[in-house]
PDB file of N, CA and C in Angstrom:
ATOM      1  N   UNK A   1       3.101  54.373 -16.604  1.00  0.00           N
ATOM      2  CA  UNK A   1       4.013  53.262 -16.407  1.00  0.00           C
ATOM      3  C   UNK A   1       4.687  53.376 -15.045  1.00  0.00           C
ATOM      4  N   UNK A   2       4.856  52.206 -14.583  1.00  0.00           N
ATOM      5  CA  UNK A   2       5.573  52.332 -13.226  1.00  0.00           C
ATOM      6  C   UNK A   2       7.295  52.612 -13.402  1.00  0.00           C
ATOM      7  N   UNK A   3       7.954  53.783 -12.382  1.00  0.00           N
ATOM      8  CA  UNK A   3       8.820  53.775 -12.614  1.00  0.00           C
ATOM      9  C   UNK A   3       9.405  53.347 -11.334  1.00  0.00           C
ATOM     10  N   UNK A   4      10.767  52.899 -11.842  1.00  0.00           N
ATOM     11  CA  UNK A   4      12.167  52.339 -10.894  1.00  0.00           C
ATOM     12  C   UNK A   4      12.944  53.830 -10.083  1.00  0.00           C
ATOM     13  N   UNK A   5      13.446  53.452  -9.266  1.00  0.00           N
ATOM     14  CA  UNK A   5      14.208  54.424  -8.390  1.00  0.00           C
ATOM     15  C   UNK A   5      15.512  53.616  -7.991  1.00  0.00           C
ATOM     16  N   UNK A   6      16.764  53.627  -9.145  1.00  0.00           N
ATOM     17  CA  UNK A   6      17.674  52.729  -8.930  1.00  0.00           C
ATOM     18  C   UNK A   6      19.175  53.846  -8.091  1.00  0.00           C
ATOM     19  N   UNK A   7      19.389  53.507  -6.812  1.00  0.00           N
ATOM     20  CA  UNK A   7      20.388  54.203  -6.525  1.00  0.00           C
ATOM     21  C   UNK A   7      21.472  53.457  -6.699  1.00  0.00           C
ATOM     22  N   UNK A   8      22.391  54.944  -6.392  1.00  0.00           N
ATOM     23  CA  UNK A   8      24.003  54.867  -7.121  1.00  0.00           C
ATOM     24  C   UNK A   8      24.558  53.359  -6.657  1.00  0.00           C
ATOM     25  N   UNK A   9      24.653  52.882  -5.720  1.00  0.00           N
ATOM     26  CA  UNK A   9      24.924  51.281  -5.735  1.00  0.00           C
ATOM     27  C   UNK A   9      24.739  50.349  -6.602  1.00  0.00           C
ATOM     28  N   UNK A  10      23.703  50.273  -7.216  1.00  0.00           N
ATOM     29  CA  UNK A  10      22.793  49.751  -8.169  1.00  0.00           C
ATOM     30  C   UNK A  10      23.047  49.926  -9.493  1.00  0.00           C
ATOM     31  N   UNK A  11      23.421  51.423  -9.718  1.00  0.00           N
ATOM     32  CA  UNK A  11      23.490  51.818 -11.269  1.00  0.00           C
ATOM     33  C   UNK A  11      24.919  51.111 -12.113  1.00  0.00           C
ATOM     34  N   UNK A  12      25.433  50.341 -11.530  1.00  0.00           N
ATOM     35  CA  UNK A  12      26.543  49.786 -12.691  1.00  0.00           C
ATOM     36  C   UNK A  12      25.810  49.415 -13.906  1.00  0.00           C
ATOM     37  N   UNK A  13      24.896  48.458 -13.904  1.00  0.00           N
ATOM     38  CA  UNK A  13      24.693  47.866 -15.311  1.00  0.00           C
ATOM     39  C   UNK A  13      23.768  49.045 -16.049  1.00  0.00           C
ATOM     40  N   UNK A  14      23.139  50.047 -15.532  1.00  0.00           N
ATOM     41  CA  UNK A  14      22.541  50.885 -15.979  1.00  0.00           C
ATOM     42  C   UNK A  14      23.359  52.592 -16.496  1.00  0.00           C
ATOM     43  N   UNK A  15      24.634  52.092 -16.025  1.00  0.00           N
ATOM     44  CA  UNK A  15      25.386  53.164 -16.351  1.00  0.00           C
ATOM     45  C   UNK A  15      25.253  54.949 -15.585  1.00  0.00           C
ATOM     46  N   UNK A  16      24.728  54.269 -14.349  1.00  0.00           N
ATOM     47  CA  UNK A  16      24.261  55.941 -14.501  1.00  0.00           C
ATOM     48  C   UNK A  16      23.231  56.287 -13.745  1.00  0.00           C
ATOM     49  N   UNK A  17      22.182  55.380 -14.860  1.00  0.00           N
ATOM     50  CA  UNK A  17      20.706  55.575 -15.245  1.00  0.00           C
ATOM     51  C   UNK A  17      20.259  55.453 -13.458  1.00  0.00           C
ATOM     52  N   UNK A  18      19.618  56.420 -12.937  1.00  0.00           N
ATOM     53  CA  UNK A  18      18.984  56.056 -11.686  1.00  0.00           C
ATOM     54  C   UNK A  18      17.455  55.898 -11.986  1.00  0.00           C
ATOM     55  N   UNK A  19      16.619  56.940 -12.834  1.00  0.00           N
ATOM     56  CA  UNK A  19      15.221  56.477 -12.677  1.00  0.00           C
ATOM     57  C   UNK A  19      14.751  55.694 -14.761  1.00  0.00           C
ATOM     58  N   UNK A  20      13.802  54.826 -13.986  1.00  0.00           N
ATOM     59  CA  UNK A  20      13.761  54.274 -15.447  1.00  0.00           C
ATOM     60  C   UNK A  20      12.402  53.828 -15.164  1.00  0.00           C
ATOM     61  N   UNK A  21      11.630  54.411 -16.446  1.00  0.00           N
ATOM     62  CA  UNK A  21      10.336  53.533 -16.387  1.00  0.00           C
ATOM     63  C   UNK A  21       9.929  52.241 -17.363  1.00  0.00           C
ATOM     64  N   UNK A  22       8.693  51.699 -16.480  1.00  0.00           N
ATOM     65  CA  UNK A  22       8.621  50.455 -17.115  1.00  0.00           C
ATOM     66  C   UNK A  22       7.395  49.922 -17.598  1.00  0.00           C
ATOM     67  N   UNK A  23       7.064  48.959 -17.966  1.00  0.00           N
ATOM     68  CA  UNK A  23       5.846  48.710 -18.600  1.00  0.00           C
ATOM     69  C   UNK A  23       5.679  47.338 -18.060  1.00  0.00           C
ATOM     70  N   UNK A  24       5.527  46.763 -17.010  1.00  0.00           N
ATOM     71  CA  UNK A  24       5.364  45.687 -16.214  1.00  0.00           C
ATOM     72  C   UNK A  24       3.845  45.080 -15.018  1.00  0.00           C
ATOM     73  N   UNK A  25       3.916  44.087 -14.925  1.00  0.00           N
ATOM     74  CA  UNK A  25       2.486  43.652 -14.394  1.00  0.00           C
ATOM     75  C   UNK A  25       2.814  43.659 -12.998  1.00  0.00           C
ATOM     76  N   UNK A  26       3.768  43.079 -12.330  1.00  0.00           N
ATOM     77  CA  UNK A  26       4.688  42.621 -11.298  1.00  0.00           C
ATOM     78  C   UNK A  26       5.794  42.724 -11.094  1.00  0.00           C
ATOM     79  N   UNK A  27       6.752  42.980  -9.903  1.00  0.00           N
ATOM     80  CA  UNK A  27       8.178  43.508  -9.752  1.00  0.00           C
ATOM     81  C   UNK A  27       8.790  42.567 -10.006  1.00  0.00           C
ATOM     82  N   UNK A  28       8.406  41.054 -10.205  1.00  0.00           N
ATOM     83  CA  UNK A  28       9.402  39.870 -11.050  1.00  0.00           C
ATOM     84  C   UNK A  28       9.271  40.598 -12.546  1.00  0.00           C
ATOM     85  N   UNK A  29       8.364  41.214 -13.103  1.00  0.00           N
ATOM     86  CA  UNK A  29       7.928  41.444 -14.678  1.00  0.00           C
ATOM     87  C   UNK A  29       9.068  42.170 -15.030  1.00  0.00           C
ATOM     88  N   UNK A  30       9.139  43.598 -13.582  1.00  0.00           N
ATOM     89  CA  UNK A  30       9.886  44.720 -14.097  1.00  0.00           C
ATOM     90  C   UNK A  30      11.098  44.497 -14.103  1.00  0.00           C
ATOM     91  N   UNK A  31      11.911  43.679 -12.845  1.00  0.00           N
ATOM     92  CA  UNK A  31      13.164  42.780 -12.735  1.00  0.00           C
ATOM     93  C   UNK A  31      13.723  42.416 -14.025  1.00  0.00           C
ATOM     94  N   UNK A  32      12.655  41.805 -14.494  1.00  0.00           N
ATOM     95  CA  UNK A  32      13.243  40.779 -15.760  1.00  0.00           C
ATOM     96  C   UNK A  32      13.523  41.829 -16.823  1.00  0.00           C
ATOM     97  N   UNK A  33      12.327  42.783 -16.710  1.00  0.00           N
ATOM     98  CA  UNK A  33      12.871  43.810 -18.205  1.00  0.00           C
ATOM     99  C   UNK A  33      13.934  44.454 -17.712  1.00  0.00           C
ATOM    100  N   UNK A  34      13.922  45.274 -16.706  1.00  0.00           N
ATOM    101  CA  UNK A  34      15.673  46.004 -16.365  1.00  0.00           C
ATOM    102  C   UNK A  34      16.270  44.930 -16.457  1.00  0.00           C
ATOM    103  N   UNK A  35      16.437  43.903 -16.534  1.00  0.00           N
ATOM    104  CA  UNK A  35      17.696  43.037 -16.921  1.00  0.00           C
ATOM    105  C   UNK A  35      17.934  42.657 -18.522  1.00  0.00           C
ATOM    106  N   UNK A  36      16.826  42.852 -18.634  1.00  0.00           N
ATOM    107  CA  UNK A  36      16.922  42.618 -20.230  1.00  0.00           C
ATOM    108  C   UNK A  36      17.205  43.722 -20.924  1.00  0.00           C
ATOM    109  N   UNK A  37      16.740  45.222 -20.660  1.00  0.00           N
ATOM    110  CA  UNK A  37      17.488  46.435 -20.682  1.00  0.00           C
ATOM    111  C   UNK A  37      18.848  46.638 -20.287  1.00  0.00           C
ATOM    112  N   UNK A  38      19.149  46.195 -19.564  1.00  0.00           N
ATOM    113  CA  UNK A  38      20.559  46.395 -18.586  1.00  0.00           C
ATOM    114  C   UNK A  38      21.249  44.760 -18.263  1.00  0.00           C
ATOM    115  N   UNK A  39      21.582  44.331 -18.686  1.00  0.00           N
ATOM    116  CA  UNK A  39      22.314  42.982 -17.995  1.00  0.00           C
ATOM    117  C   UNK A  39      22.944  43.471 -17.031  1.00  0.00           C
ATOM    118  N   UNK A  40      22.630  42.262 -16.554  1.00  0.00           N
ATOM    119  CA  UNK A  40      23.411  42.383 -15.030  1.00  0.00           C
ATOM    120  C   UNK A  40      22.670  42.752 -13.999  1.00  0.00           C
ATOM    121  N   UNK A  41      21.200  43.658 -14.306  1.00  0.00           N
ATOM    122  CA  UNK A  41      20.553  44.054 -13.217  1.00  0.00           C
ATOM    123  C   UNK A  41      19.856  42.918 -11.928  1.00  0.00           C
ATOM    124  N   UNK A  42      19.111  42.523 -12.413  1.00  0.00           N
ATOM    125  CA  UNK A  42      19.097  41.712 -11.964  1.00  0.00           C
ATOM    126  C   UNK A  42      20.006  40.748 -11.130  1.00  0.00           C
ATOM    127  N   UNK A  43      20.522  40.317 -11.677  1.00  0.00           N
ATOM    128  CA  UNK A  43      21.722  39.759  -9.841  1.00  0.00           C
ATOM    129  C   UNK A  43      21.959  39.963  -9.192  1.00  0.00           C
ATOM    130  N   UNK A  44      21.529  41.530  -8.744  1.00  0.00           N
ATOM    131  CA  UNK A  44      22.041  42.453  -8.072  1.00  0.00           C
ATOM    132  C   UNK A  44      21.225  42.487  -6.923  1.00  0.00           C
ATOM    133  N   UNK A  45      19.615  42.057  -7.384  1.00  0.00           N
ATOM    134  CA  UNK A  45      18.869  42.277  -6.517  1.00  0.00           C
ATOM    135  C   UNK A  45      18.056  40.807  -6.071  1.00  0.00           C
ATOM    136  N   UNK A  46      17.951  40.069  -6.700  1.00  0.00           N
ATOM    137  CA  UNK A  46      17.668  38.541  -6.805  1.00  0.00           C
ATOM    138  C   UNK A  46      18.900  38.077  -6.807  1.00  0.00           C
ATOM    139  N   UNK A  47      18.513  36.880  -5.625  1.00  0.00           N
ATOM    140  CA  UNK A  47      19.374  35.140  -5.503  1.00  0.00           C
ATOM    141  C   UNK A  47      19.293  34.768  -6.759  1.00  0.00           C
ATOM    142  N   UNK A  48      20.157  33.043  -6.047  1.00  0.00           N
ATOM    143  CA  UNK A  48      19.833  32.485  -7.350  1.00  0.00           C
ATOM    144  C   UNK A  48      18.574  31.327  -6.606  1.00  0.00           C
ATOM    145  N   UNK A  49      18.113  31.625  -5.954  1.00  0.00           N
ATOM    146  CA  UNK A  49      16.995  30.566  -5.658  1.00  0.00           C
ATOM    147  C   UNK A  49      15.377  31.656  -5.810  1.00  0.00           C
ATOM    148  N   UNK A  50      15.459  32.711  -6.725  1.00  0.00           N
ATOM    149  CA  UNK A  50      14.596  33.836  -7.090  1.00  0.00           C
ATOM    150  C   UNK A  50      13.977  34.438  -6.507  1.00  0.00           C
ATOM    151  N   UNK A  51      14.449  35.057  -4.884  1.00  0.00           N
ATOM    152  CA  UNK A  51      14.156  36.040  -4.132  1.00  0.00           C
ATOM    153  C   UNK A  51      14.923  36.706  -3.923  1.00  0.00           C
ATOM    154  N   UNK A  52      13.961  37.640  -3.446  1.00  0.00           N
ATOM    155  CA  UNK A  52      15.286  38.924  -3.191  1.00  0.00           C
ATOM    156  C   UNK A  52      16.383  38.931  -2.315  1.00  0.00           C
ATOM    157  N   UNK A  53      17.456  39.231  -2.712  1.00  0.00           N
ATOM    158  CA  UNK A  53      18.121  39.558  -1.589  1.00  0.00           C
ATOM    159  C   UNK A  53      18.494  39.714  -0.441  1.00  0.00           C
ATOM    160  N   UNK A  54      19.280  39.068   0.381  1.00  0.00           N
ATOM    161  CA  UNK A  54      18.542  39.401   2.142  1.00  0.00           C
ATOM    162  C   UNK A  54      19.020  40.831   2.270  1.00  0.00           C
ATOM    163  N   UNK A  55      19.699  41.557   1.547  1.00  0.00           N
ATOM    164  CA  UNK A  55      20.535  42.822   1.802  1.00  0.00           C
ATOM    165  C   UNK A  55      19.836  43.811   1.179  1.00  0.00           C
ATOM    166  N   UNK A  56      19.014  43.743   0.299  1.00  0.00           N
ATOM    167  CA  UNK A  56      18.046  44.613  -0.106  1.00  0.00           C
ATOM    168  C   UNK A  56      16.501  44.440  -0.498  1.00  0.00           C
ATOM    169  N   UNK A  57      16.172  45.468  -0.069  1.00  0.00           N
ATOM    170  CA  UNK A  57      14.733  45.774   0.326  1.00  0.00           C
ATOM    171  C   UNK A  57      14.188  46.212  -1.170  1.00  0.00           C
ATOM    172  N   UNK A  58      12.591  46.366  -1.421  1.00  0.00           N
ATOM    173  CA  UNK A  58      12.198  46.734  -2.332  1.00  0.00           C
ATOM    174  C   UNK A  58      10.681  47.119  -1.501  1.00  0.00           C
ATOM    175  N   UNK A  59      10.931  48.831  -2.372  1.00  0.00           N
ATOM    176  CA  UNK A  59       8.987  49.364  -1.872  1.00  0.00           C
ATOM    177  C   UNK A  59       8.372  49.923  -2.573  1.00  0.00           C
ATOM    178  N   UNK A  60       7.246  49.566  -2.789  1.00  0.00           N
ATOM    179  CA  UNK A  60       5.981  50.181  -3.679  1.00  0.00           C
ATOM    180  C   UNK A  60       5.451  51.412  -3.029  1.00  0.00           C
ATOM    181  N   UNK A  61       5.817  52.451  -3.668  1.00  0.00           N
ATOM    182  CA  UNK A  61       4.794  53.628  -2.573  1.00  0.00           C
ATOM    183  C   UNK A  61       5.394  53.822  -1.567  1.00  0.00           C
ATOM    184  N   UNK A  62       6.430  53.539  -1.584  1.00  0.00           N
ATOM    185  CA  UNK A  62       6.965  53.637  -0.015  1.00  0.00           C
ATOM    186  C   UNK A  62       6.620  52.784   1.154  1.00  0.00           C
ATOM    187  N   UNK A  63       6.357  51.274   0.609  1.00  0.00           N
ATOM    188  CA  UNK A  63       5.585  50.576   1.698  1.00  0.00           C
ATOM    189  C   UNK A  63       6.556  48.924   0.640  1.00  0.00           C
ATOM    190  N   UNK A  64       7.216  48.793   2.366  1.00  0.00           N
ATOM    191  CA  UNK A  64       8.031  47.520   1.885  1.00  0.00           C
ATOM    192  C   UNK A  64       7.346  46.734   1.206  1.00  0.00           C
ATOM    193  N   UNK A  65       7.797  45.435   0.263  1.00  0.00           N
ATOM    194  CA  UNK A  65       6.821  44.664  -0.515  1.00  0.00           C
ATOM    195  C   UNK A  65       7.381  43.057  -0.010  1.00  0.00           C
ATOM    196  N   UNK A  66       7.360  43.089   1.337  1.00  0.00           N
ATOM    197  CA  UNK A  66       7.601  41.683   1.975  1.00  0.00           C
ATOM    198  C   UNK A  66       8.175  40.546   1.423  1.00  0.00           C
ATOM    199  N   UNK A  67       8.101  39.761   1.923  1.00  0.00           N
ATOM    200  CA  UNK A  67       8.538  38.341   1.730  1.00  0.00           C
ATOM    201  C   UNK A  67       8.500  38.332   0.329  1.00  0.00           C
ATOM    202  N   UNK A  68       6.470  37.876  -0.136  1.00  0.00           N
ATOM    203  CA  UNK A  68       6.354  37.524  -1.574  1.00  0.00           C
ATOM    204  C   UNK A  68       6.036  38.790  -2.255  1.00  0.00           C
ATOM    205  N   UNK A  69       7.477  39.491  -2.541  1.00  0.00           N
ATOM    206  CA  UNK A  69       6.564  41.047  -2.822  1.00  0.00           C
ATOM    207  C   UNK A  69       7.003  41.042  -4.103  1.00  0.00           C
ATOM    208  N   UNK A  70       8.102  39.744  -4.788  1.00  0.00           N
ATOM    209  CA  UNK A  70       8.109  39.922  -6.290  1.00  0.00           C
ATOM    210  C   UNK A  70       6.835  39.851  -6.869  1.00  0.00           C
ATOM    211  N   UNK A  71       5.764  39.251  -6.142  1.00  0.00           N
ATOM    212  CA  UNK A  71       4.398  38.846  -7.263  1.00  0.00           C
ATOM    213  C   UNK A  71       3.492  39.852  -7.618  1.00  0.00           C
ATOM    214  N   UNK A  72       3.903  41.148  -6.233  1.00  0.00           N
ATOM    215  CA  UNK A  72       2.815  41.953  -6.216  1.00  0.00           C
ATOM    216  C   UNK A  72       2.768  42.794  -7.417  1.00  0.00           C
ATOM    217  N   UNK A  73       1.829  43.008  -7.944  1.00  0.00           N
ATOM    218  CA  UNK A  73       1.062  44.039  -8.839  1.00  0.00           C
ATOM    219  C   UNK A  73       1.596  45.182  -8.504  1.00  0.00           C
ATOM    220  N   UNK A  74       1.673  45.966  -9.884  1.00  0.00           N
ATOM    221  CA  UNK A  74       2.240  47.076 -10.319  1.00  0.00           C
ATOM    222  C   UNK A  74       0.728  47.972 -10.607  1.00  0.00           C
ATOM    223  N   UNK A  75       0.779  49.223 -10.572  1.00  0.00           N
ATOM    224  CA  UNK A  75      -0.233  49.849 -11.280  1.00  0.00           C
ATOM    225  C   UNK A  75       0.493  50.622 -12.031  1.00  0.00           C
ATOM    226  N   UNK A  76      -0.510  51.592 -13.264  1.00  0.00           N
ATOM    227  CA  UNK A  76       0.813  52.524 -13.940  1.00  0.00           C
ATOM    228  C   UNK A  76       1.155  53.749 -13.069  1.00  0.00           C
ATOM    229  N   UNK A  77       0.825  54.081 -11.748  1.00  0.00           N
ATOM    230  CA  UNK A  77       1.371  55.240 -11.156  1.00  0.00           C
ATOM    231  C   UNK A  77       2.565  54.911 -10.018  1.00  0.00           C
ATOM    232  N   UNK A  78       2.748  53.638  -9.960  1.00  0.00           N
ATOM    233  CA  UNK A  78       3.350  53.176  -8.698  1.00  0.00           C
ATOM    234  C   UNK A  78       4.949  53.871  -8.870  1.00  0.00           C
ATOM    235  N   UNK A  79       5.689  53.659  -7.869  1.00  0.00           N
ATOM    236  CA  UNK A  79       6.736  54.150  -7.867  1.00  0.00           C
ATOM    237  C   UNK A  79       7.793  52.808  -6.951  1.00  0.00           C
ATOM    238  N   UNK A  80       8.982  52.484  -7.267  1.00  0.00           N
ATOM    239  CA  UNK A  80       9.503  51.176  -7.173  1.00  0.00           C
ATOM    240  C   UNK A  80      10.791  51.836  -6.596  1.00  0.00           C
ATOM    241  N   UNK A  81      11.316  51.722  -5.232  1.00  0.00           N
ATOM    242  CA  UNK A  81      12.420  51.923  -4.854  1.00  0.00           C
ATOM    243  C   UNK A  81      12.986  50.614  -4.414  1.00  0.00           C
ATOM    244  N   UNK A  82      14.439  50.406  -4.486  1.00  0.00           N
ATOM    245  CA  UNK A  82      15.265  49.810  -4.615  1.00  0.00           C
ATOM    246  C   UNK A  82      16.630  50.281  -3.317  1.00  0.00           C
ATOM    247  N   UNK A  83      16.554  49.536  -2.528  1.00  0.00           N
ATOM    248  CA  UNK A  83      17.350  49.869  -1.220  1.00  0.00           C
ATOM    249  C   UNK A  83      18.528  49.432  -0.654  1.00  0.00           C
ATOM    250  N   UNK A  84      19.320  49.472  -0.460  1.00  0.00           N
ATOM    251  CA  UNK A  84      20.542  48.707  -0.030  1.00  0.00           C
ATOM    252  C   UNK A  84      20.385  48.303   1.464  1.00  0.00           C
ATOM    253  N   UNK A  85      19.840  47.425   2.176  1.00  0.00           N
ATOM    254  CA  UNK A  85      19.994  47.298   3.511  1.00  0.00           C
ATOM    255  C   UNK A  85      21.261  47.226   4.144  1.00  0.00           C
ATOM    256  N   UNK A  86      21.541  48.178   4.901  1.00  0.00           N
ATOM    257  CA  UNK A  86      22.883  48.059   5.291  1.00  0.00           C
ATOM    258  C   UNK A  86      22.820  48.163   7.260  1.00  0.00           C
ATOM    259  N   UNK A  87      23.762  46.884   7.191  1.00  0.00           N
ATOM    260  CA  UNK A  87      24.130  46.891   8.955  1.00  0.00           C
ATOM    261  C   UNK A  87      25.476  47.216   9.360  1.00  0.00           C
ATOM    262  N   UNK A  88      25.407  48.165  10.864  1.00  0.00           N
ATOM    263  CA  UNK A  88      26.829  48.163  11.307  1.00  0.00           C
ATOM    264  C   UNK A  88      27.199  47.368  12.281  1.00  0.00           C
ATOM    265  N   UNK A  89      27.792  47.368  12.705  1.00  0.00           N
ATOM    266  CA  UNK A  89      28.808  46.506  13.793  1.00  0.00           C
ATOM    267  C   UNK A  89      29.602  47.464  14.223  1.00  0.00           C
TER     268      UNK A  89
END
C-alpha cells in the first residue's frame, strides 16, 4: 500500500499521526480517504476549486507530481510526501 508522509504542520486532523498508509489508485483517491479518516485533512492541502494548494507541494518518490499530479497513479510501493512550500521576504 502506498504510504503518506504527513509533517508536523499537517498533523492537526491526524493528531499526531505523521506516516499513514493507504489503499488508493490516485493522490485525489488517497486525499479523499485521509479525509475521510481524518476530517479536515484535506483542506489543508486542496482549494476549493480541487487543486492543490499553491503553498504546498506533493511528491511521489521524491519527484514533484506537477500541475495534474492529483490524477497520477499510485503503485503499492510508492511513497507520498506532503510539503509546506514556504517563502521568505
Amino acid at each position: 500500500m502506498p504510504t503518506v508522509i504527513i509533517p508536523p504542520p499537517y498533523q492537526g486532523p491526524t493528531r499526531g499521526v505523521g506516516r499513514v498508509e493507504v489503499e488508493a489508485g490516485t493522490l485525489r483517491a488517497c486525499l479523499d480517504l485521509l479525509d475521510r479518516r481524518y476530517p479536515g485533512f484535506r483542506a489543508q492541502v486542496v482549494d476549493a476549486g480541487g487543486g492543490v494548494h499553491r503553498f504546498v507541494k506533493l511528491f511521489v518518490n521524491r519527484e514533484l507530481a506537477g500541475p495534474d499530479g492529483l490524477d497520477r497513479e499510485l503503485r503499492a510501493d510508492d511513497e507520498i510526501e506532503i510539503v509546506a512550500a514556504i517563502a521568505g521576504g
